[in-house]
Protein backbone atom coordinates (compact mmCIF):
# COMPACT_ATOMS: atom_id res chain seq x y z
CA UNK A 1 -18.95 -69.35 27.98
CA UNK A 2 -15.41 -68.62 26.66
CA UNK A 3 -14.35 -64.81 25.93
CA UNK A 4 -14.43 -64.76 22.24
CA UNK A 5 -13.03 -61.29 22.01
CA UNK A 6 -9.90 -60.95 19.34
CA UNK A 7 -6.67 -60.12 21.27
CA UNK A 8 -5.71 -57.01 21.89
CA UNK A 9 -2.98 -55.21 19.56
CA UNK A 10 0.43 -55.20 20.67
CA UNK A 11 1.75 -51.99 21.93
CA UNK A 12 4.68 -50.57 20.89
CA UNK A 13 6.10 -47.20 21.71
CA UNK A 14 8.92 -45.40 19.43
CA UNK A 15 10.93 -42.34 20.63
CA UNK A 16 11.42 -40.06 18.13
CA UNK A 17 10.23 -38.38 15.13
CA UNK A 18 12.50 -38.64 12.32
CA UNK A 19 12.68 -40.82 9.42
CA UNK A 20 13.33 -44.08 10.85
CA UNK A 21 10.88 -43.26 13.58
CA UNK A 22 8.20 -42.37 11.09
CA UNK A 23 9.16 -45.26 9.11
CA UNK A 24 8.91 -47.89 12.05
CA UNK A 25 5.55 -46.16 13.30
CA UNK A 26 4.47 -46.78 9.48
CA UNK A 27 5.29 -50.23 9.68
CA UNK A 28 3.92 -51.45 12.55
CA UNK A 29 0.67 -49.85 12.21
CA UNK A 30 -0.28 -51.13 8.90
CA UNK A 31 0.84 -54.56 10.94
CA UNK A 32 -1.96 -53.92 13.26
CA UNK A 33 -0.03 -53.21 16.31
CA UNK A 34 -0.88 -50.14 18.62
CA UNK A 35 1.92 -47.50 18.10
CA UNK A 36 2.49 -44.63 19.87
CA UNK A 37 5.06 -41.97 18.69
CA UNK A 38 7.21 -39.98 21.53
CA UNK A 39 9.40 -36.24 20.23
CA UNK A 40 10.33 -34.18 22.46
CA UNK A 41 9.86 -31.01 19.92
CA UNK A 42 6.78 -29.30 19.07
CA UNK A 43 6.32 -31.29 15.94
CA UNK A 44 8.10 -34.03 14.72
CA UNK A 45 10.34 -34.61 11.50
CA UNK A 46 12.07 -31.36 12.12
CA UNK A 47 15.77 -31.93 10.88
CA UNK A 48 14.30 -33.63 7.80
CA UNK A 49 11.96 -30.48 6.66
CA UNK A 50 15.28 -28.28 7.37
CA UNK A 51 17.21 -30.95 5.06
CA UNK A 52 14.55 -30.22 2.64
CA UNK A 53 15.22 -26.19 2.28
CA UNK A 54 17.60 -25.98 -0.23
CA UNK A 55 16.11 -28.58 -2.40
CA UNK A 56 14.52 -31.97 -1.19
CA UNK A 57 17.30 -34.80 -2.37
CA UNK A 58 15.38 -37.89 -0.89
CA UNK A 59 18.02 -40.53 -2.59
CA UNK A 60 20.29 -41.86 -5.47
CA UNK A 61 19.14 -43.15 -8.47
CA UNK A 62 22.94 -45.29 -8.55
CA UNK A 63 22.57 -48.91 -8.84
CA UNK A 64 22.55 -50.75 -5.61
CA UNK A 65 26.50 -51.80 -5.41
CA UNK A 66 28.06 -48.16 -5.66
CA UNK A 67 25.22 -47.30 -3.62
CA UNK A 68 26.14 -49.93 -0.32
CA UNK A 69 30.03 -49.15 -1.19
CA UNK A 70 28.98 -45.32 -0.27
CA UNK A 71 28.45 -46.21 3.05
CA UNK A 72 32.34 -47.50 3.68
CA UNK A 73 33.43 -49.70 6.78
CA UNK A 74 29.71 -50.33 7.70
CA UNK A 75 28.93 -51.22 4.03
CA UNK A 76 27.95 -54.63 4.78
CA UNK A 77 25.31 -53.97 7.69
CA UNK A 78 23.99 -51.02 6.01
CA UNK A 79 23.68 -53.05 2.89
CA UNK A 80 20.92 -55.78 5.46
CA UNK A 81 19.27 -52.62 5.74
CA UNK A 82 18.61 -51.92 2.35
CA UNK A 83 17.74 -55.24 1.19
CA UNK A 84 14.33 -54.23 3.26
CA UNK A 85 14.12 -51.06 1.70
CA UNK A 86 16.39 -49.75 -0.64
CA UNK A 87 15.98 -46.33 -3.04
CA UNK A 88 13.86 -47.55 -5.22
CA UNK A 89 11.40 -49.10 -2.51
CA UNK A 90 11.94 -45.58 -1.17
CA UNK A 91 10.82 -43.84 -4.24
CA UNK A 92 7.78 -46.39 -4.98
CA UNK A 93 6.65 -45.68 -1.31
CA UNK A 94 7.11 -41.54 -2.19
CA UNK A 95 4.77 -42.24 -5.01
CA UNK A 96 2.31 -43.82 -2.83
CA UNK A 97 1.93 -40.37 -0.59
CA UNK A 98 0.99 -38.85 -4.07
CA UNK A 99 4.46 -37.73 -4.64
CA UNK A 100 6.11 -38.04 -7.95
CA UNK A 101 9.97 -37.75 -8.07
CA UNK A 102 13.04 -37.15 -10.81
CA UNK A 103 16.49 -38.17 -10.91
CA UNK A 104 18.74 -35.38 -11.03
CA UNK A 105 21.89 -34.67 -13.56
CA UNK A 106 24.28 -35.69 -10.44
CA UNK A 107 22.06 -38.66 -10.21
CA UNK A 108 20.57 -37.39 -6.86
CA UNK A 109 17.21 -38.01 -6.72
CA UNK A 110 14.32 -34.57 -5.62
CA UNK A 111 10.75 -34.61 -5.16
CA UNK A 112 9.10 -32.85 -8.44
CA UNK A 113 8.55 -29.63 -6.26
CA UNK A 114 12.10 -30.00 -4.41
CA UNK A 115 9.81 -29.21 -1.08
CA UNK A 116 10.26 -31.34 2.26
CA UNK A 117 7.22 -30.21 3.76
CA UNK A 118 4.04 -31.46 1.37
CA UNK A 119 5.89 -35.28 1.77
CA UNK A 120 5.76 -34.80 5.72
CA UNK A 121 2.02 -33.64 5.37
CA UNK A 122 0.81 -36.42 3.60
CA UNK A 123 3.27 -38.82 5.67
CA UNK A 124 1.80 -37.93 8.73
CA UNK A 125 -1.96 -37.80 7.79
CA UNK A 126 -1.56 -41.20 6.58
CA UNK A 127 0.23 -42.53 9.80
CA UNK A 128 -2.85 -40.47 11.89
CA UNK A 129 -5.14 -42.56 9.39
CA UNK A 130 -3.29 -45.74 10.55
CA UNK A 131 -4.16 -44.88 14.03
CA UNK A 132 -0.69 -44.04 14.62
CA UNK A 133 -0.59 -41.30 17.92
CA UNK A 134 1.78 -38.76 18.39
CA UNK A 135 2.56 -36.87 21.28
CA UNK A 136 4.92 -33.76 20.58
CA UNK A 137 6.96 -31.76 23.46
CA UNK A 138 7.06 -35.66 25.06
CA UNK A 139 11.01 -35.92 26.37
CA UNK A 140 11.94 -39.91 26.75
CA UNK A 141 13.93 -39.95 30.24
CA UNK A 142 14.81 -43.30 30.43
CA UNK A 143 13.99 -46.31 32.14
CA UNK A 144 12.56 -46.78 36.05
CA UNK A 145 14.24 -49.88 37.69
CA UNK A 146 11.18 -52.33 36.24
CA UNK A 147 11.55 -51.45 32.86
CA UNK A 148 9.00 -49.27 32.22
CA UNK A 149 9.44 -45.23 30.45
CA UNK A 150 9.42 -42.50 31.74
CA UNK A 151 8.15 -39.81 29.77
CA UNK A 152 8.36 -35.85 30.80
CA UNK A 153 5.56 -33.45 29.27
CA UNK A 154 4.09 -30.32 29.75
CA UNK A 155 2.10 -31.19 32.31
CA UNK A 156 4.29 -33.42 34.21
CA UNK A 157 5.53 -36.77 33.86
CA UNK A 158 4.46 -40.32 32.72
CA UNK A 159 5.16 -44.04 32.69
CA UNK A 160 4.93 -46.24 29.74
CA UNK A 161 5.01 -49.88 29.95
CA UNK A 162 4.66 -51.00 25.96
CA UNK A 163 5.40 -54.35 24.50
CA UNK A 164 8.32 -53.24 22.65
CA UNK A 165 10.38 -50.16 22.34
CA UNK A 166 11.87 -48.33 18.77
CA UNK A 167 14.67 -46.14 19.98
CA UNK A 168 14.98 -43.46 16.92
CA UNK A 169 16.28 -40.67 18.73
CA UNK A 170 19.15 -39.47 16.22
CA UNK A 171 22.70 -37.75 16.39
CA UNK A 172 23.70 -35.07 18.13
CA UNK A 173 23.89 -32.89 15.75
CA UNK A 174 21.21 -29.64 15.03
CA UNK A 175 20.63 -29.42 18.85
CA UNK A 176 17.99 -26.76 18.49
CA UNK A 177 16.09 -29.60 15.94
CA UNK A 178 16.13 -32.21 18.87
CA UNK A 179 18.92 -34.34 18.06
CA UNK A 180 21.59 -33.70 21.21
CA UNK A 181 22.86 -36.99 21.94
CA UNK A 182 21.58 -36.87 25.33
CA UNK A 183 20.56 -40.39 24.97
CA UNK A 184 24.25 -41.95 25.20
CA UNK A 185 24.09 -42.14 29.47
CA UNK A 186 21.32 -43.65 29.80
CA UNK A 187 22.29 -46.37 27.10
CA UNK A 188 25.60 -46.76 28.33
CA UNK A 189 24.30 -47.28 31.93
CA UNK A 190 22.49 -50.26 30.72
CA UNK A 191 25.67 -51.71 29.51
CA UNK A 192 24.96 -50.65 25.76
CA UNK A 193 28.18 -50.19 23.94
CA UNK A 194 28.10 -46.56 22.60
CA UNK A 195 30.66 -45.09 20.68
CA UNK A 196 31.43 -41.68 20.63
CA UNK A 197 29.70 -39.61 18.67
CA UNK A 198 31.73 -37.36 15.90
CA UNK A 199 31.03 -34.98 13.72
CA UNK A 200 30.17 -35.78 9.92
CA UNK A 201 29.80 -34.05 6.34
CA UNK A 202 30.99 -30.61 8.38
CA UNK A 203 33.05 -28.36 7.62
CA UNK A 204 37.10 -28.24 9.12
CA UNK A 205 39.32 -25.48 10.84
CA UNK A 206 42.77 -24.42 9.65
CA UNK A 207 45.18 -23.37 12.46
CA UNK A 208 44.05 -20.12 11.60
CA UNK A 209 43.98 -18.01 8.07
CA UNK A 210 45.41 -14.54 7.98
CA UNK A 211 43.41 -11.85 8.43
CA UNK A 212 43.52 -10.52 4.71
CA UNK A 213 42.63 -13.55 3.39
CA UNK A 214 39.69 -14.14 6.28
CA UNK A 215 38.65 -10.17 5.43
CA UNK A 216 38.44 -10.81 1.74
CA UNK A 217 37.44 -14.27 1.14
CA UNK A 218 35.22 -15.77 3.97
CA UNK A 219 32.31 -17.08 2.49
CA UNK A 220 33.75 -17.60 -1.06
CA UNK A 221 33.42 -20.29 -3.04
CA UNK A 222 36.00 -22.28 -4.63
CA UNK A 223 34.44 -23.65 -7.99
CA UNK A 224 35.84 -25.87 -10.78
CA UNK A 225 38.28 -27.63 -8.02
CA UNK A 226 39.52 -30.77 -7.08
CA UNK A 227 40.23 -31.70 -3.08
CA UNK A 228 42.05 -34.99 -1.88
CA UNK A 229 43.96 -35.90 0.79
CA UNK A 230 47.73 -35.91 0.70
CA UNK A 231 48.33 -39.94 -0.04
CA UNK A 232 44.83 -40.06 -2.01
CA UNK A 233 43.06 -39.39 -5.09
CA UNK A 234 41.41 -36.14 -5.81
CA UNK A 235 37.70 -35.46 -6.36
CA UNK A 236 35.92 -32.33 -8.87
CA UNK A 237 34.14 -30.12 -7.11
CA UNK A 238 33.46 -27.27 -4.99
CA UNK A 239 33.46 -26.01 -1.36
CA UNK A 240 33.83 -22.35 0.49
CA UNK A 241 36.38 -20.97 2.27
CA UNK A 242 35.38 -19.93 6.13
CA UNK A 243 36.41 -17.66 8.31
CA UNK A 244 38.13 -20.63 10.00
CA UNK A 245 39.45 -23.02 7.05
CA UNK A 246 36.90 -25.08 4.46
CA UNK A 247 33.22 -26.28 3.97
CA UNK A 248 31.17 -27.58 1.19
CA UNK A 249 30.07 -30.23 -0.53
CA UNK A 250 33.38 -31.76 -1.94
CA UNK A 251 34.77 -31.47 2.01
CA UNK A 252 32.09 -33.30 3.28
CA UNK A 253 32.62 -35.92 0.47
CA UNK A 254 35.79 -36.37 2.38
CA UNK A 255 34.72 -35.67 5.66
CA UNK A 256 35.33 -39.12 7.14
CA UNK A 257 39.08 -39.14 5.95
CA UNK A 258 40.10 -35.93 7.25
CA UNK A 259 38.59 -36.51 10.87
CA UNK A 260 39.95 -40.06 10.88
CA UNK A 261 43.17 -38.82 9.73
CA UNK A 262 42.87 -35.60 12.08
CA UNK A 263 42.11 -38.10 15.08
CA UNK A 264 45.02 -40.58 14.44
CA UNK A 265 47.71 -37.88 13.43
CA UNK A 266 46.46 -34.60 14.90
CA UNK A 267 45.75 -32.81 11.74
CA UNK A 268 45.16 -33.97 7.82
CA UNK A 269 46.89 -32.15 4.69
CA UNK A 270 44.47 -32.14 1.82
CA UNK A 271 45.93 -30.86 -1.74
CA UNK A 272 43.78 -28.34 -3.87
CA UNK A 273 44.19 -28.57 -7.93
CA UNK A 274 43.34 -25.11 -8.59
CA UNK A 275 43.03 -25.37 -12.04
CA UNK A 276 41.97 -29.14 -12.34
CA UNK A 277 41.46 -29.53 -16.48
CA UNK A 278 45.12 -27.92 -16.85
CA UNK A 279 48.26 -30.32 -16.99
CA UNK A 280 50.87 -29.43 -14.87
CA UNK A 281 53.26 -28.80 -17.46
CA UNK A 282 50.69 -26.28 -19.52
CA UNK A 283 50.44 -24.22 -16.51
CA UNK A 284 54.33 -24.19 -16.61
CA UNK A 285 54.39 -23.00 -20.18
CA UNK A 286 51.65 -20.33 -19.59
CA UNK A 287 53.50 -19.02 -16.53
CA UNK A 288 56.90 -18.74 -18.33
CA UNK A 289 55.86 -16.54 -21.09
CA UNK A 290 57.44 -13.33 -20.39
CA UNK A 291 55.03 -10.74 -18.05
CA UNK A 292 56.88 -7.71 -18.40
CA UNK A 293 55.85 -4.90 -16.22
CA UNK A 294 53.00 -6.89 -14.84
CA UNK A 295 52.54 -8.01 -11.50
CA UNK A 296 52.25 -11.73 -10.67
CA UNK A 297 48.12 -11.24 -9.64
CA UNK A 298 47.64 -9.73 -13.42
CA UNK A 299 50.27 -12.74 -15.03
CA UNK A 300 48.51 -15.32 -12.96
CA UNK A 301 44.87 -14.07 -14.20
CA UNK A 302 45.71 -13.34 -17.62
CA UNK A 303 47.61 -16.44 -18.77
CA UNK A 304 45.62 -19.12 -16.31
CA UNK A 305 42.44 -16.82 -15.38
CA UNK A 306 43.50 -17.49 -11.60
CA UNK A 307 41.92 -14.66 -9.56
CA UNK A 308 39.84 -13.79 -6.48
CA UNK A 309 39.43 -16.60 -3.63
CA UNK A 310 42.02 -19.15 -5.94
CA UNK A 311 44.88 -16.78 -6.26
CA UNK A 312 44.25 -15.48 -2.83
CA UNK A 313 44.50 -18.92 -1.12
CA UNK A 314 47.71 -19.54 -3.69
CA UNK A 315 48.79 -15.84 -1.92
CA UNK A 316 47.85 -17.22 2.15
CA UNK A 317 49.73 -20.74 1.65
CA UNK A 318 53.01 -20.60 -1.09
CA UNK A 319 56.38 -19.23 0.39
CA UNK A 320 57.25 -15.74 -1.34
CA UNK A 321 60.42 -17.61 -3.13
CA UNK A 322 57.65 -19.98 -4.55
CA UNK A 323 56.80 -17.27 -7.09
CA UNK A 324 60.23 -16.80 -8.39
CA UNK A 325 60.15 -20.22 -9.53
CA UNK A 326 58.11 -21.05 -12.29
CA UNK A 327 57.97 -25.03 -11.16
CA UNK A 328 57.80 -24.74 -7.96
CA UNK A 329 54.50 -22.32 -8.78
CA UNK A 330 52.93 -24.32 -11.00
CA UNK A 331 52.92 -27.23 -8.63
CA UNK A 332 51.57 -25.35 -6.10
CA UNK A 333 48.88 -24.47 -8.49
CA UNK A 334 48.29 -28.30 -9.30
CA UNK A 335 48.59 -29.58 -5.72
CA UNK A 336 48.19 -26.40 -3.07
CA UNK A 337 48.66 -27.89 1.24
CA UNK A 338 45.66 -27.19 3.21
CA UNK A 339 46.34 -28.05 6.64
CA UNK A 340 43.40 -28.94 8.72
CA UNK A 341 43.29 -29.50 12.53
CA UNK A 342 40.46 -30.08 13.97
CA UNK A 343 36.37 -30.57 12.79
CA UNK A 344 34.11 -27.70 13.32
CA UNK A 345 31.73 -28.12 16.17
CA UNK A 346 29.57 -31.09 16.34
CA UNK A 347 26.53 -29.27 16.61
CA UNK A 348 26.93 -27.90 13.27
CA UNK A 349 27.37 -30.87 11.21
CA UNK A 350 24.99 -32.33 8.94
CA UNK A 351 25.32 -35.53 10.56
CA UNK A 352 27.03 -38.07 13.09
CA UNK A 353 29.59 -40.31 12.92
CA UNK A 354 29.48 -42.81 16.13
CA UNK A 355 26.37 -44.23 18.09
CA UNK A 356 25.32 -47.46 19.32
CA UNK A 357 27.66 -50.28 18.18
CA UNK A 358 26.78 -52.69 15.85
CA UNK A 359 28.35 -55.54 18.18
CA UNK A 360 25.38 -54.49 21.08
CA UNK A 361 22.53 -54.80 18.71
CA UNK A 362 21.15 -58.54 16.77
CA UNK A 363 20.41 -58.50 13.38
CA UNK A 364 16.82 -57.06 14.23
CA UNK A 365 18.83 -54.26 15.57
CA UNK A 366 17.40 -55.36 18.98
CA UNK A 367 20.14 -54.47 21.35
CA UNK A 368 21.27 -57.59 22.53
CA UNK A 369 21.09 -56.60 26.45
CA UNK A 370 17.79 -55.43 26.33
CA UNK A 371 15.42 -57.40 24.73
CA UNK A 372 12.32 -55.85 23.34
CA UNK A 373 14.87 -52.16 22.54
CA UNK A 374 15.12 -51.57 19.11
CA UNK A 375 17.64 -49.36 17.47
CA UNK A 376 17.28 -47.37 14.23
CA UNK A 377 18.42 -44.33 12.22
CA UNK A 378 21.49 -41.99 13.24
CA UNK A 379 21.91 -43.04 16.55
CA UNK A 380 23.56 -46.15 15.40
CA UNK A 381 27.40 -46.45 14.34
CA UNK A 382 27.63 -45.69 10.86
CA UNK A 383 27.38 -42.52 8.39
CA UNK A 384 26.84 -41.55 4.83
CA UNK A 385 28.15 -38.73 2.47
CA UNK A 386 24.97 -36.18 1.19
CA UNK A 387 23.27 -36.95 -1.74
CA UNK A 388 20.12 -38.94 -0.28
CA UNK A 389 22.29 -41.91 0.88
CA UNK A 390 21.53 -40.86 4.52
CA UNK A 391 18.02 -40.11 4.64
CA UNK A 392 17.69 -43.57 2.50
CA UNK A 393 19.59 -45.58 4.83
CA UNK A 394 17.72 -44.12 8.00
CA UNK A 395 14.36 -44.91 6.34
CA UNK A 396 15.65 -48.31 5.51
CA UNK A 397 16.93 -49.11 9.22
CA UNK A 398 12.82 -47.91 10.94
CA UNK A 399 11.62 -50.66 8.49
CA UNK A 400 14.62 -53.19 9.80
CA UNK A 401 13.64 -52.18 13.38
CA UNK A 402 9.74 -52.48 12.92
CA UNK A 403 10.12 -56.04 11.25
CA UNK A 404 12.52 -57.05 14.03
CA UNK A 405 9.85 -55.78 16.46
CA UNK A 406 6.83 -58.24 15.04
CA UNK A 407 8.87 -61.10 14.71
CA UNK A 408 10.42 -60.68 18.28
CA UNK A 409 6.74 -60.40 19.55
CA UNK A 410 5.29 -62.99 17.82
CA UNK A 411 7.45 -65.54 18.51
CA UNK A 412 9.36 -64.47 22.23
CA UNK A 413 7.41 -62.31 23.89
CA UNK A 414 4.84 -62.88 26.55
CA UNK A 415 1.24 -63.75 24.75
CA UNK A 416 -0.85 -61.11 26.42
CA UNK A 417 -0.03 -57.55 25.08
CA UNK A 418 -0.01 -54.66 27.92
CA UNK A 419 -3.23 -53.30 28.03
């Protein structure tokens, strides 16, 4: 009598817990493969529920061509990416967890309650539903010479010997959340081409402010700006000045500029319009009316309302003779040097820049040495500014990886699934 038992499932093991882990696990469940989730923290999804603390922003509501150009010189492979899964797939799929979201005035798109946590909840029961297992404080070490993982846990170690394998192990940025980067040896001695891992959307140093300025002003913000680099165009908004130089939103718009031009010049000079809605020539006319027995600080505040952090950085970075001259002053104003040298530390950006090369992976972000290794989320080579277009694009890439993963074992691998 023949066995008429169905097959077993595939097995597929994925290390790590973020988005595009979650994502992939998601995937390949509901596909009716065996998954089994690796995360070396005590609970997984930890970066994304501290993303979530100052307000949940999942996504964009921008339509889908500004929203690919966002993501630069890796436009066109993110854009493969989102084709699977883009933000509105995204926000049906929130909806489905029992979620409802709203677009934002900047277009940035929340859950209603702004909360990271109650979407992780009801994520996670419904992977545990799907018969999804995860196994917390479970540290991926690699590879033993015949392929199979090796996984360290509290109690000791393991092996692991799936049918396929979703790397989703992240940046290296947020050590304490998991995401170190200690992955890149063990990649690179397989022959994956890694490049280096960088900081992105941080925060950068100045050579060093003066100590009035640092005493007075660290941790001020600098509203109702705009920031650009010297040979570019300049963009409204607002950032804080740190003990050390700048940080903010508006210079981690621009974050990817300054490090390249930092890394291919030794330092970039961005230019600060103080008073951004004020032509050049109107701040001239305001400054030469006559300011009699009044100092500079009073003229400057009561004919342009320049004060606190502004007219203190005008203060740390024009020459004293620069305030005898009413032009010369008023440019400043309009387009103020900041010279920045060097990124803050990687661990405290939001993100990474860098990762596993898009040459060393297919276009099932299988990596091309090592079949049956899939890629997804921040450890590959490309970044995103904030405003959701990360967290989309790392969702996006687990459901790229998980559909790479059933068509690789449905139609290369060996028929019998590991038991």
């Amino acid at each position: 009598m023949t066995d008429q038992r169905p097959p077993r499932p595939y097995h597929v093991a994925i290390i790590g817990g973020g988005p595009a882990g979650l994502m992939a696990a998601e995937r390949l469940s509901q596909a009716g493969m065996r998954v089994d989730l690796y995360d070396g923290m005590a609970s997984v999804g930890r970066k994304f529920l501290l993303a979530g603390v100052g307000g949940m922003n999942i996504t964009h509501s921008e339509a889908l061509p500004a929203f690919i150009s966002r993501y630069a010189e890796r436009s066109d492979w993110v854009a493969g990416w989102l084709r699977a899964f883009d933000a509105d797939h995204l926000r049906t799929w929130i909806q489905g967890l029992g979620i409802d979201t709203f677009v934002g005035s900047s277009g940035r798109v929340f859950p209603t309650d702004m909360k990271a946590a109650p979407l992780l909840r009801a994520w996670l029961k419904r992977l545990r539903d799907a018969g999804v297992v995860i196994h917390t404080r479970h540290r991926w070490l690699g590879w033993q010479a015949d392929g199979v993982l090796k996984i360290c846990y509290p109690q000791g170690e393991m092996q692991v010997r799936p049918d396929a394998t979703v790397l989703a192990l992240g940046g290296a940025s947020w050590t304490r959340l998991g995401s170190d980067g200690a992955w890149v040896p063990g990649l690179e001695a397989h022959e994956v081409e890694v490049n280096p891992l960088q900081a992105a959307n941080c925060g950068f140093e100045v050579g060093a402010w003066s100590d009035l300025l640092r005493e007075r002003f660290a941790g001020a913000p600098l509203k109702n700006i705009a920031m650009g680099l010297s040979d570019g165009p300049l963009r409204l908004g607002e950032c804080v000045v740190t003990a050390t130089g700048v940080e903010g939103s508006l210079v981690y718009a621009l974050s990817a500029q300054i490090r390249e031009r930092i890394n291919a010049q030794g330092k970039a000079v961005v230019h600060l319009d103080l008073l951004p809605s004020t032509s050049v020539d109107s701040v001239v006319k305001a400054l030469s009316k006559p300011r009699g027995s009044r100092s500079m600080a009073k003229h400057l505040h009561s004919q342009l309302g320049l004060d606190g952090v502004k007219a203190g950085l005008l203060r740390e970075l024009a020459h004293k003779e620069d305030f005898a001259d009413t032009a010369a002053l008023a440019r400043l104003i309009k387009q103020l040097p900041v010279t920045l040298v060097r990124p803050r530390p990687l661990d405290e950006a939001i993100s990474t820049a860098g990762g596993v090369a898009p040459e060393a992976l297919d276009e099932r972000l299988m990596l091309k040495n090592m079949p049956g290794v899939f890629c997804a989320g921040e450890m590959l080579d490309w970044e995103a500014p904030t405003g959701g277009y990360l967290l989309t694009a790392c969702f996006a890439s687990g459901c790229v990886a998980a559909d790479g993963v059933l068509s690789w074992l449905t139609t290369f691998s060996p028929s019998t699934p590991t038991p």
